[in-house]
Protein backbone atom coordinates (compact mmCIF):
# COMPACT_ATOMS: atom_id res chain seq x y z
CA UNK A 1 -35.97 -14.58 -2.74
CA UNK A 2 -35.27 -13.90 0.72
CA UNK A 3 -33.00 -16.63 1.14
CA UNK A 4 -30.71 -16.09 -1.85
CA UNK A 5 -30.42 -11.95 -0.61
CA UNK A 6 -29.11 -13.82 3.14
CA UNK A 7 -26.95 -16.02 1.17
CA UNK A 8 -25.72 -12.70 -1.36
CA UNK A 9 -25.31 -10.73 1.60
CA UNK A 10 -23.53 -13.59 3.74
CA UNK A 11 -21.18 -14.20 0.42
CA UNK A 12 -20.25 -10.31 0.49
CA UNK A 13 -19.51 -10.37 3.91
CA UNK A 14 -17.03 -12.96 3.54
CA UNK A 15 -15.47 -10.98 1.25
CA UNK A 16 -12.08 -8.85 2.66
CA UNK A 17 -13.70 -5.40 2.23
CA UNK A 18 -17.29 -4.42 1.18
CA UNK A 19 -15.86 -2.58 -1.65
CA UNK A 20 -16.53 -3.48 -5.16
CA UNK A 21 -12.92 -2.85 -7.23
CA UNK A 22 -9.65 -4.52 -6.90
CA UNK A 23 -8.12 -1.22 -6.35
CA UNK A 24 -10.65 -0.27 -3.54
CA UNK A 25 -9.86 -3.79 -2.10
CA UNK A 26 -6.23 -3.64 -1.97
CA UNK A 27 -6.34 0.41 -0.33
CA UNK A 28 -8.65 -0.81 2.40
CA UNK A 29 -6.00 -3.69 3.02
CA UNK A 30 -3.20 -1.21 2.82
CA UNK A 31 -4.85 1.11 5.11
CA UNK A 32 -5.73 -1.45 7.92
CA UNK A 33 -2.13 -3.14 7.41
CA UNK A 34 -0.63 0.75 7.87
CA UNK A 35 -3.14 1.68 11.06
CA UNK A 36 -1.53 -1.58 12.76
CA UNK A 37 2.07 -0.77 11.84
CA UNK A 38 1.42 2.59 13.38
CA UNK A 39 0.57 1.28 16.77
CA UNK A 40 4.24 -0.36 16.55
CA UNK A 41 7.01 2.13 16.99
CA UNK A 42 8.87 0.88 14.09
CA UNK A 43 12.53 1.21 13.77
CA UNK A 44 13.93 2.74 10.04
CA UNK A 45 15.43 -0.25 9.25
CA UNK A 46 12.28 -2.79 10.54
CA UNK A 47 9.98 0.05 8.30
CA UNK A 48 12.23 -0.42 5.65
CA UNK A 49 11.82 -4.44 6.00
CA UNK A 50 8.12 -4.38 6.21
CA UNK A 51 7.79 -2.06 3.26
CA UNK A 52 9.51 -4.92 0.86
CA UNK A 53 7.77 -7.61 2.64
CA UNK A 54 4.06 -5.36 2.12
CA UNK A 55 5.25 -4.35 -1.72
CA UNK A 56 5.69 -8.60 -2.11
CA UNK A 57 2.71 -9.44 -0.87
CA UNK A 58 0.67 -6.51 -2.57
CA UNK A 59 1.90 -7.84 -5.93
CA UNK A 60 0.53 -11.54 -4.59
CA UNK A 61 -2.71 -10.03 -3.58
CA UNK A 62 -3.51 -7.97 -6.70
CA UNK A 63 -4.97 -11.05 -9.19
CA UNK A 64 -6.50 -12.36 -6.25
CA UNK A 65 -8.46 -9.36 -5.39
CA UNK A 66 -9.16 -8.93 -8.84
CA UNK A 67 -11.08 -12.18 -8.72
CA UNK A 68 -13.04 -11.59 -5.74
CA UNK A 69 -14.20 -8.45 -7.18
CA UNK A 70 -15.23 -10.49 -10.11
CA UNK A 71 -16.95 -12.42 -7.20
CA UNK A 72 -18.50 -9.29 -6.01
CA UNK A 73 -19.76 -8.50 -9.73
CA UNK A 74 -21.21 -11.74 -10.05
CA UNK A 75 -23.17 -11.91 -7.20
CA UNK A 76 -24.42 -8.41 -7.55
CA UNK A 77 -25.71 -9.36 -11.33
CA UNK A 78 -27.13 -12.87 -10.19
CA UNK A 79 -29.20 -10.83 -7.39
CA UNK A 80 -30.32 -8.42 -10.23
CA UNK A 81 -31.43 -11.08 -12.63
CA UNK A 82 -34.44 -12.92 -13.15
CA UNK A 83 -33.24 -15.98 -12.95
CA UNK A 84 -31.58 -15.57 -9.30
CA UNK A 85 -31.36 -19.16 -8.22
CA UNK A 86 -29.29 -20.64 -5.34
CA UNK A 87 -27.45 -23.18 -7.40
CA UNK A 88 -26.23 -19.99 -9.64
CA UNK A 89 -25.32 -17.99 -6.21
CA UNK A 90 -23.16 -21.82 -4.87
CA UNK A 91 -22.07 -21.91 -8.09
CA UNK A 92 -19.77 -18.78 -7.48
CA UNK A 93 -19.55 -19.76 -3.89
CA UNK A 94 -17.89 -22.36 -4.63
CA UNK A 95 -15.14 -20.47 -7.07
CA UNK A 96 -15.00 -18.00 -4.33
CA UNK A 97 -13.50 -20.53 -2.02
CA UNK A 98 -10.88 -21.19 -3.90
CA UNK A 99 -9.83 -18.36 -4.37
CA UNK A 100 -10.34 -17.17 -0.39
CA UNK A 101 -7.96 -20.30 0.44
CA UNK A 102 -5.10 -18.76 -2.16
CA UNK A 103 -5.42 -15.16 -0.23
CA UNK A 104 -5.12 -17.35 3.06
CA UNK A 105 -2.16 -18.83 2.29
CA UNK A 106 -0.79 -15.66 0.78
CA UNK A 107 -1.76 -13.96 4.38
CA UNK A 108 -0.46 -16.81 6.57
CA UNK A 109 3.02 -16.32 4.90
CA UNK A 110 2.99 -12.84 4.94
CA UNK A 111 2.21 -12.84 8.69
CA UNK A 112 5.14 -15.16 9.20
CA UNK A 113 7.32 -12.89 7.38
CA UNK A 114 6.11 -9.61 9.31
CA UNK A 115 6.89 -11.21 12.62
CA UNK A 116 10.22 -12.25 11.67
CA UNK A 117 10.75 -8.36 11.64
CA UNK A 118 9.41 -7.66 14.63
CA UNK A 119 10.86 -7.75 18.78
CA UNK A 120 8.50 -10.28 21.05
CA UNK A 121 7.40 -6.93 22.30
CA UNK A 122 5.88 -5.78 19.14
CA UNK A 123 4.63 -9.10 18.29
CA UNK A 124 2.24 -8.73 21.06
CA UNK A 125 1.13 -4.96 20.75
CA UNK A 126 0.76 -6.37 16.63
CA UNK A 127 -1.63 -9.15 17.96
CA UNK A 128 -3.43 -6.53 19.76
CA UNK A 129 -3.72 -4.02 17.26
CA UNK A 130 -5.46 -6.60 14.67
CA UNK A 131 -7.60 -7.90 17.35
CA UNK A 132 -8.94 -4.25 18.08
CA UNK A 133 -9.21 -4.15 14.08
CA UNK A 134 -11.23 -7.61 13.50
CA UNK A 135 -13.14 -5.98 16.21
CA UNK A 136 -13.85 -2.76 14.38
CA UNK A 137 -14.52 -4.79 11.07
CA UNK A 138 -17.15 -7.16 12.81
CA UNK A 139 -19.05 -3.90 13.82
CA UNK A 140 -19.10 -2.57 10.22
CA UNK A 141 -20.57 -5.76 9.17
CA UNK A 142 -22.87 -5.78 11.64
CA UNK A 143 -23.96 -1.96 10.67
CA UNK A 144 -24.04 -3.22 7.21
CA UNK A 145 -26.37 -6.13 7.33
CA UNK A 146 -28.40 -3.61 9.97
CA UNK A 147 -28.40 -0.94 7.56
CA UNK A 148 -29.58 -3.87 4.40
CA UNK A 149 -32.37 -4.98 6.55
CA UNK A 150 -33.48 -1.59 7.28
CA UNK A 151 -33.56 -0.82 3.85
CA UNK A 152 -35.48 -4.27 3.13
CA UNK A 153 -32.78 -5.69 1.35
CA UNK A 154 -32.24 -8.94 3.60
């Protein structure tokens, strides 16, 4: 049992966001994509750019996150059921890799729309900035899992 709550808890981790709704997924992307733009001195005109280039994305994202909270569910029900099994946990592991490599390419063209937007200057401080982020987001994982252990669920 110990190995499927590692494998749960290495599944959720995976995830974007350790939040359990589409909605909560797409504000904590929002917020991190907002914190970075912040750090960018923006023009009007590049804001305005980035806002249509966000709201076009955002609509991408939305079905997508929907399924990985489905993931989310899944898992979370498969822990809580007697018949927790590793082949059920791959099972969704394996549907939720599909669906990471859609948000991947969703991101990757996204990215290469945001830096068409943006001086050589900004490109670097926006390289930065979500370096500092998937900095702050490995510690919060690492509390998490620290936190799940303490609280003998690892």
């Amino acid at each position: 049992m110990k190995k499927i709550s590692l494998i749960i808890t290495l599944l959720l981790i995976i995830t974007p966001a350790f939040a359990q709704t589409a909605e909560e997924l797409m504000e904590r992307f929002q917020y991190h994509r907002n914190t970075v733009y912040k750090q960018l001195n923006l023009t009007e005109q590049q804001t305005k750019k980035i806002k249509k280039i966000d709201e076009n994305v955002y609509t991408k994202l939305e079905p997508e996150l929907q399924q990985v909270s489905n993931f989310i569910n899944q898992i979370d029900e498969i822990a809580k059921s007697d018949n927790c099994t590793i082949e059920r946990v791959n099972a969704v592991k394996e549907e939720f890799k599909t669906t990471e490599e859609r948000i991947s390419i969703i991101k990757e063209k996204h990215e290469k729309a945001i830096n068409r937007v943006l001086t050589s200057e900004q490109k670097t401080a926006y390289e930065k900035a979500k370096e500092a982020q998937r900095a702050e987001i490995q510690k919060e994982i690492e509390n998490l899992q620290k936190e799940q252990i303490n609280n003998g669920q690892a």
